[in-house]
C-alpha atoms as a PDB file:
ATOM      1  CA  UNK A   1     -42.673-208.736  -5.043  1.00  0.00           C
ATOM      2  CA  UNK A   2     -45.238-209.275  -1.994  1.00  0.00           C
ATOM      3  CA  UNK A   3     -45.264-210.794   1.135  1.00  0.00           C
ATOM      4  CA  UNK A   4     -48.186-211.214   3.549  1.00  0.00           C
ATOM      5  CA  UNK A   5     -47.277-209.233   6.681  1.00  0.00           C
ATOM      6  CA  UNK A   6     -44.970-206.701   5.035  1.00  0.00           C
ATOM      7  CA  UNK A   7     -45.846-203.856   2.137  1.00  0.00           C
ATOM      8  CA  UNK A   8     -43.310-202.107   0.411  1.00  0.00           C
ATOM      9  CA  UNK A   9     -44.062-198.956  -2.058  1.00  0.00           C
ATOM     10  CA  UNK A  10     -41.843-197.066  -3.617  1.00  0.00           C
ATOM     11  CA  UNK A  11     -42.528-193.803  -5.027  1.00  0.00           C
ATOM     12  CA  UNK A  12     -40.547-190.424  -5.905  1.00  0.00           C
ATOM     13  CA  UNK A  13     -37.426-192.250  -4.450  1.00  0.00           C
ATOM     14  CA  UNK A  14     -38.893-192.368  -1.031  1.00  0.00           C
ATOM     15  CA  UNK A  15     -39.544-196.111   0.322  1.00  0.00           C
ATOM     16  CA  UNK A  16     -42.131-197.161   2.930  1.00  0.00           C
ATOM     17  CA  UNK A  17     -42.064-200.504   4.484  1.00  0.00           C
ATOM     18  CA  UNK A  18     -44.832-200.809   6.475  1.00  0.00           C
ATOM     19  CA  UNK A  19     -45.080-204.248   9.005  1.00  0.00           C
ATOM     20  CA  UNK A  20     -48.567-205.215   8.091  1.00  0.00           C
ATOM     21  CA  UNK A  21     -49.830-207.504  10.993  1.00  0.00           C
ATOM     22  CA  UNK A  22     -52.051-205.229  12.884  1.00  0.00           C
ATOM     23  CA  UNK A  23     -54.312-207.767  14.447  1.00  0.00           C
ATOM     24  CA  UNK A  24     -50.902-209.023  16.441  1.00  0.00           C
ATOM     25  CA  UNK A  25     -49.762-205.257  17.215  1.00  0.00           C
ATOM     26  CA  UNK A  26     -47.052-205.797  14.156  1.00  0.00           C
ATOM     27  CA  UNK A  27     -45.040-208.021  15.835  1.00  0.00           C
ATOM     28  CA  UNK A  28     -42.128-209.941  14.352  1.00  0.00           C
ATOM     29  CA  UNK A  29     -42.447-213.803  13.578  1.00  0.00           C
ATOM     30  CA  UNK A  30     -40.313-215.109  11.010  1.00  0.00           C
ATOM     31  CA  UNK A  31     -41.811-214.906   7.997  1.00  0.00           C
ATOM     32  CA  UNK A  32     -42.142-211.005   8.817  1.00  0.00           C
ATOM     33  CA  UNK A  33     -38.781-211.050   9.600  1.00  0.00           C
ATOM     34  CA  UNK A  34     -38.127-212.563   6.105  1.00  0.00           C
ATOM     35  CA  UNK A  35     -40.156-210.347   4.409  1.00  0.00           C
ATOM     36  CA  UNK A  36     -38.517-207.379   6.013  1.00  0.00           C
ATOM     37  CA  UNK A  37     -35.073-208.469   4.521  1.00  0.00           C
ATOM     38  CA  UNK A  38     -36.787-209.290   1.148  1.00  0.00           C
ATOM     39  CA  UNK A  39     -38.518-206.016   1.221  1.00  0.00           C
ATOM     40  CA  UNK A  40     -35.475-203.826   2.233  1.00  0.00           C
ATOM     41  CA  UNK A  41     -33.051-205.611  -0.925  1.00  0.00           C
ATOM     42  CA  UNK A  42     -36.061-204.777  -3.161  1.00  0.00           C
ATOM     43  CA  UNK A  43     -36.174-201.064  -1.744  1.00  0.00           C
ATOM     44  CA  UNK A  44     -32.538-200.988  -1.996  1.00  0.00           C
ATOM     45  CA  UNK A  45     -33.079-202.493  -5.816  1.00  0.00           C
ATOM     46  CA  UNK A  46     -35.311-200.109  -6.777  1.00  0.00           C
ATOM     47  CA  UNK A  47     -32.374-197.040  -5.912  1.00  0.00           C
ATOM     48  CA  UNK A  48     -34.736-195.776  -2.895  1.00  0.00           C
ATOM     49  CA  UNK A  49     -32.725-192.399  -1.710  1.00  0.00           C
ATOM     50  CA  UNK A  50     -34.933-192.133   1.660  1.00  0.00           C
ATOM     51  CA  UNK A  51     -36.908-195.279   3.837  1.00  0.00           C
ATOM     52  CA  UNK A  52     -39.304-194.886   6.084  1.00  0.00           C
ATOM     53  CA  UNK A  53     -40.194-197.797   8.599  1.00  0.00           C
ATOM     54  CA  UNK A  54     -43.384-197.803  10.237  1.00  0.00           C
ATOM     55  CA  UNK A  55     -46.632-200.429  11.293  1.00  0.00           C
ATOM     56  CA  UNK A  56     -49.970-200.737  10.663  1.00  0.00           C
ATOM     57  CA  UNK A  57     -53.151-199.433  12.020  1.00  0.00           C
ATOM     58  CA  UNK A  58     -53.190-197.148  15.308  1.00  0.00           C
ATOM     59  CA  UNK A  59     -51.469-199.210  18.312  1.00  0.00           C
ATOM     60  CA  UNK A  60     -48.428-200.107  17.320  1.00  0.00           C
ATOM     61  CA  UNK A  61     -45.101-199.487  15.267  1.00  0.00           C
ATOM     62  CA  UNK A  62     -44.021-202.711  15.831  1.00  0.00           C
ATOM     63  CA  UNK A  63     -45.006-204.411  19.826  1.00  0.00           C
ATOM     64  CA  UNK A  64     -42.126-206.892  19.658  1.00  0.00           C
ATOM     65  CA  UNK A  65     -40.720-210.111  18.342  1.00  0.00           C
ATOM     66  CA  UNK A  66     -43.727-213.072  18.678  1.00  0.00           C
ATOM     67  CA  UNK A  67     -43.766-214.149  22.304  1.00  0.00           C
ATOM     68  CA  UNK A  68     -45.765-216.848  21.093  1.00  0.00           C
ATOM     69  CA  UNK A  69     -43.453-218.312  18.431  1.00  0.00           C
ATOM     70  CA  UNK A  70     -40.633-217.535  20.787  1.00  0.00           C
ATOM     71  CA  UNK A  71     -40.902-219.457  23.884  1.00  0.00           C
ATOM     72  CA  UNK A  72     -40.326-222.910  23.481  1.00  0.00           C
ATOM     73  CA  UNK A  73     -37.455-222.086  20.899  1.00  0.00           C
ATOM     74  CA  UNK A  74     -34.404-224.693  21.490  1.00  0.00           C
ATOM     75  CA  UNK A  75     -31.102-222.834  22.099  1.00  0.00           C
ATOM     76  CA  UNK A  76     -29.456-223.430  18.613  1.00  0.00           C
ATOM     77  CA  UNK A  77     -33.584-222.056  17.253  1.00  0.00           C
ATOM     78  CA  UNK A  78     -33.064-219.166  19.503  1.00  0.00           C
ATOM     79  CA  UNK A  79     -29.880-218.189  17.620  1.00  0.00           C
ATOM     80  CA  UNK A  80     -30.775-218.946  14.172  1.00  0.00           C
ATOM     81  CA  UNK A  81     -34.112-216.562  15.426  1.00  0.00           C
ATOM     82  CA  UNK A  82     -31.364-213.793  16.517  1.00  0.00           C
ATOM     83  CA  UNK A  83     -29.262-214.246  13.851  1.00  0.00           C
ATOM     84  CA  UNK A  84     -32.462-213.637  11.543  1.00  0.00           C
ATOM     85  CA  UNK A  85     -33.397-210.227  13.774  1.00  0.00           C
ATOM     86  CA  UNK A  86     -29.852-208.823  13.457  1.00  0.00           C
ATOM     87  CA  UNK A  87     -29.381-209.355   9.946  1.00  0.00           C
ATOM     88  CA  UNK A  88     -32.514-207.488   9.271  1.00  0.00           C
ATOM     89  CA  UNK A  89     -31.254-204.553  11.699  1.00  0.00           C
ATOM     90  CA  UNK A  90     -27.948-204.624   9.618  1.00  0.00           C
ATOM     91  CA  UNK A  91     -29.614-204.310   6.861  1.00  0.00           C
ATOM     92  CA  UNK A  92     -31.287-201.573   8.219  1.00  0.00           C
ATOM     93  CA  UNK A  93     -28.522-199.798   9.677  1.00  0.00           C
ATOM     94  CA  UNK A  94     -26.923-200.125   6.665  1.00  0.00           C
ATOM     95  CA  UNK A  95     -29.155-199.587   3.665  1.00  0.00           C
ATOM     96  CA  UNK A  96     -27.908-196.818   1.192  1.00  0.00           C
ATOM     97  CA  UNK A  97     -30.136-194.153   2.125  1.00  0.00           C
ATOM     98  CA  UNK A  98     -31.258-192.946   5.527  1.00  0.00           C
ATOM     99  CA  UNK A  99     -33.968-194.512   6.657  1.00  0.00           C
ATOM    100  CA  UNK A 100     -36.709-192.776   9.707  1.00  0.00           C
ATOM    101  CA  UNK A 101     -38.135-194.360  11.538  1.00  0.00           C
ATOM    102  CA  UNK A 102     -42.407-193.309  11.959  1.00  0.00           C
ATOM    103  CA  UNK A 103     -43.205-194.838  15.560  1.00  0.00           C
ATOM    104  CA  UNK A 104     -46.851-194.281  15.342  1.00  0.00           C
ATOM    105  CA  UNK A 105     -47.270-196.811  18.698  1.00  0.00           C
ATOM    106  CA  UNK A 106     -46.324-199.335  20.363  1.00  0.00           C
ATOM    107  CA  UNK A 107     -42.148-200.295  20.143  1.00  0.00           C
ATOM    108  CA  UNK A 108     -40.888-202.954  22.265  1.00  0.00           C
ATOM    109  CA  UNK A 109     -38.192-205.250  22.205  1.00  0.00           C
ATOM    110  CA  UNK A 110     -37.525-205.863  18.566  1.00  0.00           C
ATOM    111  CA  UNK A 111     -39.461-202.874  17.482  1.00  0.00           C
ATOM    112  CA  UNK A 112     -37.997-200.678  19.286  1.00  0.00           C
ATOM    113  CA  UNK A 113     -34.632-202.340  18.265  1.00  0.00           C
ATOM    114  CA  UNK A 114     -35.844-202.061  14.826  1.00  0.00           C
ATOM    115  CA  UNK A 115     -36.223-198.251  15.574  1.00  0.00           C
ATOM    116  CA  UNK A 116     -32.679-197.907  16.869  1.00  0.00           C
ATOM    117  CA  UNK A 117     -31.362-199.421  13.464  1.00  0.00           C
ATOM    118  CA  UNK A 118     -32.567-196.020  11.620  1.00  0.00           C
ATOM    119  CA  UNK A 119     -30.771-192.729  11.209  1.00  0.00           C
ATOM    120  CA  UNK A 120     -33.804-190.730  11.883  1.00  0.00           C
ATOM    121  CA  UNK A 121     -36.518-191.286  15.011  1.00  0.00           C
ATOM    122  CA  UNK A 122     -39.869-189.700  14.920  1.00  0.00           C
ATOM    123  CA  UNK A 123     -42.369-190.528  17.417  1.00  0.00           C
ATOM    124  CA  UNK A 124     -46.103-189.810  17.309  1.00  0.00           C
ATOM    125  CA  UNK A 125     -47.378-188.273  20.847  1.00  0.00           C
ATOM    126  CA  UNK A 126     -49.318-191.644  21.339  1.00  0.00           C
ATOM    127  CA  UNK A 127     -45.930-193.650  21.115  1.00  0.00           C
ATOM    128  CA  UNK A 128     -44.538-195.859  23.752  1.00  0.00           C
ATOM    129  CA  UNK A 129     -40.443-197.141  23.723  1.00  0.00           C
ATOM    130  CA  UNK A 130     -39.203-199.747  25.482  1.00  0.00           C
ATOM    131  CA  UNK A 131     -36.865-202.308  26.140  1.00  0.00           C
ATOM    132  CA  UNK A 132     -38.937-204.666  27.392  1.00  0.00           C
ATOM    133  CA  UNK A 133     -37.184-208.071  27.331  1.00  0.00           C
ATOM    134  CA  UNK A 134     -36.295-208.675  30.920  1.00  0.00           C
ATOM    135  CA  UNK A 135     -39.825-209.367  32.249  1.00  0.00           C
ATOM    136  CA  UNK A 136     -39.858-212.295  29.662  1.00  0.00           C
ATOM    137  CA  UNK A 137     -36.528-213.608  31.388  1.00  0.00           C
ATOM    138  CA  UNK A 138     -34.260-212.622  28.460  1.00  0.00           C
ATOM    139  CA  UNK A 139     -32.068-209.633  27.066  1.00  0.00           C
ATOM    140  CA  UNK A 140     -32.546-207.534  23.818  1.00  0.00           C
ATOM    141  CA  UNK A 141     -31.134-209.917  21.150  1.00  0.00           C
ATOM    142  CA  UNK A 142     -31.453-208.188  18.283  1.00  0.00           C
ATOM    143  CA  UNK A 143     -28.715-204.866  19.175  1.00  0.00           C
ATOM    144  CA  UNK A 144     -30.647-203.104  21.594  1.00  0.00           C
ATOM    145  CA  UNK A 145     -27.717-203.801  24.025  1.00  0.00           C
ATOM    146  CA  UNK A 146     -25.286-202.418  21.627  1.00  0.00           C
ATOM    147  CA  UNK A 147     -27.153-199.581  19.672  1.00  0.00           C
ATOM    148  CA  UNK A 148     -29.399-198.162  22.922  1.00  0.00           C
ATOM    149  CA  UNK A 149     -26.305-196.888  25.184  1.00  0.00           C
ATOM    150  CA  UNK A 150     -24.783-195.016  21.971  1.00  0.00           C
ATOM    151  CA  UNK A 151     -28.049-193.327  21.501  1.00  0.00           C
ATOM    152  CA  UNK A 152     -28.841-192.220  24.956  1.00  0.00           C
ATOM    153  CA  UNK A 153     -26.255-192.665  26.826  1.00  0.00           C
ATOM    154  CA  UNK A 154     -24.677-195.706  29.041  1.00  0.00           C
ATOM    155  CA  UNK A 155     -27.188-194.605  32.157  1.00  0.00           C
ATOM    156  CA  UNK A 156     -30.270-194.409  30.803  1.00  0.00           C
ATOM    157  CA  UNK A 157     -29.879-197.447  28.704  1.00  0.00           C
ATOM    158  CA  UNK A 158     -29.166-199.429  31.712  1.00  0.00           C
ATOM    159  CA  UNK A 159     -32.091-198.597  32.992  1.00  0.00           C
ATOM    160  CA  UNK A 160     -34.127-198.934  30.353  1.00  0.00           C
ATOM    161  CA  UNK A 161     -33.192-202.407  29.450  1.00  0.00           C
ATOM    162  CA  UNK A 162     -32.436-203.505  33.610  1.00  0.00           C
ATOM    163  CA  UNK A 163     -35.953-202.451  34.207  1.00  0.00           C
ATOM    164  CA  UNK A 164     -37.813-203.035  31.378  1.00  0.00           C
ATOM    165  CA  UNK A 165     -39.233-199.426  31.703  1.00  0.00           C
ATOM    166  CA  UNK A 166     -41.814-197.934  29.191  1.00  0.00           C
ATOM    167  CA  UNK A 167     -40.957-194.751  28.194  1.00  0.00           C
ATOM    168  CA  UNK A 168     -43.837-192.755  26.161  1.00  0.00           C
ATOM    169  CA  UNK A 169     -43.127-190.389  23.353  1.00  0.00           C
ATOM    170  CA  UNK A 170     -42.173-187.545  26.229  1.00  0.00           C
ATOM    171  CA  UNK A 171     -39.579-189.073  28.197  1.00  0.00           C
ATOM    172  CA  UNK A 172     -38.184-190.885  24.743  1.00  0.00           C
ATOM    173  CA  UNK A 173     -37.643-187.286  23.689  1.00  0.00           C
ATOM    174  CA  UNK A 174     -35.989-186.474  26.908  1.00  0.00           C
ATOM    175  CA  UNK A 175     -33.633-189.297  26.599  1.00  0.00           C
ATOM    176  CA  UNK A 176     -33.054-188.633  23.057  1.00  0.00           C
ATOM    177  CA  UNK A 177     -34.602-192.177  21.866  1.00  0.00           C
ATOM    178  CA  UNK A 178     -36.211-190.366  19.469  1.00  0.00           C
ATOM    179  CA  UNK A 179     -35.018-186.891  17.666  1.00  0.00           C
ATOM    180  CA  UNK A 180     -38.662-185.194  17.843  1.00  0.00           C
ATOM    181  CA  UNK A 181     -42.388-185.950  18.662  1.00  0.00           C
ATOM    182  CA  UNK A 182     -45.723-184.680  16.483  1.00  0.00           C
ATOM    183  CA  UNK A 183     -49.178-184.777  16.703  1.00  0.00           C
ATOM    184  CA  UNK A 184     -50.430-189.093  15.911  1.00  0.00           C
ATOM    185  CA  UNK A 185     -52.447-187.558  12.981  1.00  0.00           C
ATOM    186  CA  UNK A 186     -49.550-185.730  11.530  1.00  0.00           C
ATOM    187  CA  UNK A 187     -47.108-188.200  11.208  1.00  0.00           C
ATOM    188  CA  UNK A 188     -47.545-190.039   8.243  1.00  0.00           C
ATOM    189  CA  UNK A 189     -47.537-186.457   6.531  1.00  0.00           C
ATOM    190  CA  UNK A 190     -44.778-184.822   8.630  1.00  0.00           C
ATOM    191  CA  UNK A 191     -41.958-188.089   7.648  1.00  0.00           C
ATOM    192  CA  UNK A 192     -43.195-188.228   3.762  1.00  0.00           C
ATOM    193  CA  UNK A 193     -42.187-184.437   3.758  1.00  0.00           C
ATOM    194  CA  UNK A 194     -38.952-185.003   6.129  1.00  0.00           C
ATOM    195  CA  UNK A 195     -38.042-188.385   3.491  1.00  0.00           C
ATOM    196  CA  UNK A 196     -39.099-186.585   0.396  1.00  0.00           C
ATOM    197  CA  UNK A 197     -36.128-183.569   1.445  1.00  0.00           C
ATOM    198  CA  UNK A 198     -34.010-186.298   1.822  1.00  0.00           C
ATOM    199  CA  UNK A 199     -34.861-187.904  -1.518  1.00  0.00           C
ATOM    200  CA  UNK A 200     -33.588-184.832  -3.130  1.00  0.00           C
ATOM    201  CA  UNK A 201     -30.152-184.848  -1.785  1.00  0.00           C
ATOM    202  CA  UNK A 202     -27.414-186.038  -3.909  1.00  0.00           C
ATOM    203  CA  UNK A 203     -27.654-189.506  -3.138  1.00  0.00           C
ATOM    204  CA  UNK A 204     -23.725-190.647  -3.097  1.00  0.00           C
ATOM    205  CA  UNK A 205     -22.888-187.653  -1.123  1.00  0.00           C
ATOM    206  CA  UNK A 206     -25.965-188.783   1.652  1.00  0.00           C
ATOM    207  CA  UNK A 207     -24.717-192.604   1.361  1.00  0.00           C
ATOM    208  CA  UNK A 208     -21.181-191.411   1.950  1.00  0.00           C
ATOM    209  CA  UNK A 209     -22.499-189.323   5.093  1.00  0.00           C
ATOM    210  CA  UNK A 210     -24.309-192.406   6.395  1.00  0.00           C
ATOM    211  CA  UNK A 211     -21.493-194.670   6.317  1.00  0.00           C
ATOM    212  CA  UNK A 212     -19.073-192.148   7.695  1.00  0.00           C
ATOM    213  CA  UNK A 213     -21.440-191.992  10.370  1.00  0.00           C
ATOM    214  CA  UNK A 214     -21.754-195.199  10.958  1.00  0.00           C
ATOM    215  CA  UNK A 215     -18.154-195.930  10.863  1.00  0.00           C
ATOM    216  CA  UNK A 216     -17.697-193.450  14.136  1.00  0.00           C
ATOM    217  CA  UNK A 217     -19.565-196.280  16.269  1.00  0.00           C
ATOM    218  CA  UNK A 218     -17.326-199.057  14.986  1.00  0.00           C
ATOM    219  CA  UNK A 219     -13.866-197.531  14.959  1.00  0.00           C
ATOM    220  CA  UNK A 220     -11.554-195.110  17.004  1.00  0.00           C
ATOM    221  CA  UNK A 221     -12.010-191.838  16.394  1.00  0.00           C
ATOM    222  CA  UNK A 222      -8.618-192.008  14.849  1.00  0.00           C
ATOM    223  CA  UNK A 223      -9.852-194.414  12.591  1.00  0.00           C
ATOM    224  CA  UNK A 224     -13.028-192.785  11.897  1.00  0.00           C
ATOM    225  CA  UNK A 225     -11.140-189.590  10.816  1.00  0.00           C
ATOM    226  CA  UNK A 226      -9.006-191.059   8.493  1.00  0.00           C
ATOM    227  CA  UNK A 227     -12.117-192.866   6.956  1.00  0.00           C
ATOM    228  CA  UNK A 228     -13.976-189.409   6.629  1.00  0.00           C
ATOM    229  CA  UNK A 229     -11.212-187.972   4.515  1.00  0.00           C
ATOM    230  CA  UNK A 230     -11.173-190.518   2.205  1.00  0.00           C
ATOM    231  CA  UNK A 231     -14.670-190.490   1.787  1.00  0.00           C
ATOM    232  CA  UNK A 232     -14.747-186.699   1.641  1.00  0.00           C
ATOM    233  CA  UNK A 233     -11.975-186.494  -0.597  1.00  0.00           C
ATOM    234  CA  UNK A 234     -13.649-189.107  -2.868  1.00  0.00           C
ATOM    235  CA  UNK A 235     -16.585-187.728  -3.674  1.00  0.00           C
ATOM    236  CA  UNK A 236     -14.530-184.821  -5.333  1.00  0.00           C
ATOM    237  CA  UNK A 237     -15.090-185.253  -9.062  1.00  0.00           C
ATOM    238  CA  UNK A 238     -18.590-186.999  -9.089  1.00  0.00           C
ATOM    239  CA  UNK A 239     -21.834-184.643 -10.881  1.00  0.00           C
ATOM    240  CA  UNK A 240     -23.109-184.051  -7.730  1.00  0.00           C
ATOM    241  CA  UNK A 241     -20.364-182.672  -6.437  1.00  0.00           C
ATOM    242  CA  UNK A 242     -19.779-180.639  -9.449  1.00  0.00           C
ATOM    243  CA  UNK A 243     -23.279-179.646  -9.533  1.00  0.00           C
ATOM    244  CA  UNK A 244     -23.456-178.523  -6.107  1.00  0.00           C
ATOM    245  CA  UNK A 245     -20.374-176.075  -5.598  1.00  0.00           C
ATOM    246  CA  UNK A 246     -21.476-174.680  -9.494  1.00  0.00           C
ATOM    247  CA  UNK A 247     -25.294-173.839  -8.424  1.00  0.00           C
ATOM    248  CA  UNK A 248     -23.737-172.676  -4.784  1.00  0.00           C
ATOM    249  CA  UNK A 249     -21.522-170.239  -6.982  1.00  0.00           C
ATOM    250  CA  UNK A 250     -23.684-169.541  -9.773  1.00  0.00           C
ATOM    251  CA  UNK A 251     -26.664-168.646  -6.989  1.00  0.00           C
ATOM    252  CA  UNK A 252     -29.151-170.811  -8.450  1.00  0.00           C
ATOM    253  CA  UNK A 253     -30.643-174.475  -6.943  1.00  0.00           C
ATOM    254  CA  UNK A 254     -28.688-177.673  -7.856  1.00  0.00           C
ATOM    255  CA  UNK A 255     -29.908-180.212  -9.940  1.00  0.00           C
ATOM    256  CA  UNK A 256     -28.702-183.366  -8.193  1.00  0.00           C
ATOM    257  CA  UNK A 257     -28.336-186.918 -10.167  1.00  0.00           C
END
């Protein structure tokens, strides 16, 4: 498959989506949104074990949703338009591998929303966060509301989104919007090594993590706990599992499905 604004490649179980619109700072209309969804069901097709999100050229990750397209939406085209964004988070948020996010610039609005869908953050020193939708007279619409406060706490992600504040790849460390920051010409190489580690993880055992994970947002902790012992109690039995403990006992590296 191929799309316009979007490139997918998948190699060594590792897959990289990159948002492709570089002459509009990456930002999200819908047929990138489309493509996005397309891309991540092909990447999810293709038995990727690791994802890594990221834009091209050197300003921007992804600046936004398109301002332009946006703002003479109707209200019923303004929630198909959401409706679009979240389902690509979910998908995100949700796709059987982890998935890291490379911020290599610019993430505002819908980027950075699209950042806070992925397990992993890392942020090149040139990076800028934000939450930028009040100054356009509207709210994060695509789970920045939802998935921001969990991340860095209910404070800071009041401010962030009631002021609209840019953060750069400092103070996003600080906050703990993003889990570490590297040098902008190491990054590419820095999350291909970080996603290729994760690529040789037992797979099943990594998914079952993820959604276990996952679950601890949705649920009460009660809940959550009872869902981690099935999981963990489930994955008793499969190779990897098998494999694992063996090579743990027999002092010699695993060789994971």
């Amino acid at each position: 498959m191929s799309w316009d604004t979007v490139e997918l490649d998948v190699e060594d179980g590792v897959a990289t989506l990159t948002v492709d619109r570089p002459d509009r700072l990456n930002a999200l209309n819908l047929e990138t949104l489309a493509a996005i969804e397309e891309a991540l069901a092909a990447a999810e097709d293709g038995d990727a074990r690791a994802l890594v999100l990221t834009g091209a050229g050197e300003k921007a990750f992804v600046a936004g949703a398109d301002i332009e397209y946006m703002r003479d939406l109707s209200t019923p085209e303004a929630q198909a338009y959401a409706e679009l964004g979240h389902r690509v988070a979910d998908a995100v948020e949700t796709f059987p591998a982890p998935a890291i996010a490379a911020v290599n610039g610019y993430a505002f609005g819908g980027g950075c929303e699209l950042a806070l869908a992925c397990d992993l953050r890392v942020a090149s020193e040139r990076a800028v966060l934000g939450q930028t939708e009040i100054d356009l007279g509207i709210v994060p619409g695509w789970g920045g509301t939802q998935r921001l406060p969990r991340l860095v706490g209910d404070e800071v992600a009041r401010r962030l989104i009631f002021f609209g504040e840019r953060v750069d790849a400092t103070d996003a460390l600080e906050y703990g919007l993003v889990g570490e920051v590297v040098a902008h010409d190491q990054l590419d190489g820095y999350v291909a090594e970080m996603a290729s580690e994760l690529a040789s993880k037992p797979a099943f055992a990594l998914r079952a993590a993820k959604d276990a994970l996952n679950a601890a947002n949705e649920t009460s902790q009660a809940a959550g706990l009872a869902y981690e012992r099935r999981v963990w109690s489930g994955l008793f039995g499969t190779h990897d599992q098998r494999e694992g403990m063996a090579a743990f006992v027999e002092k010699r590296d695993p060789e994971f499905e």
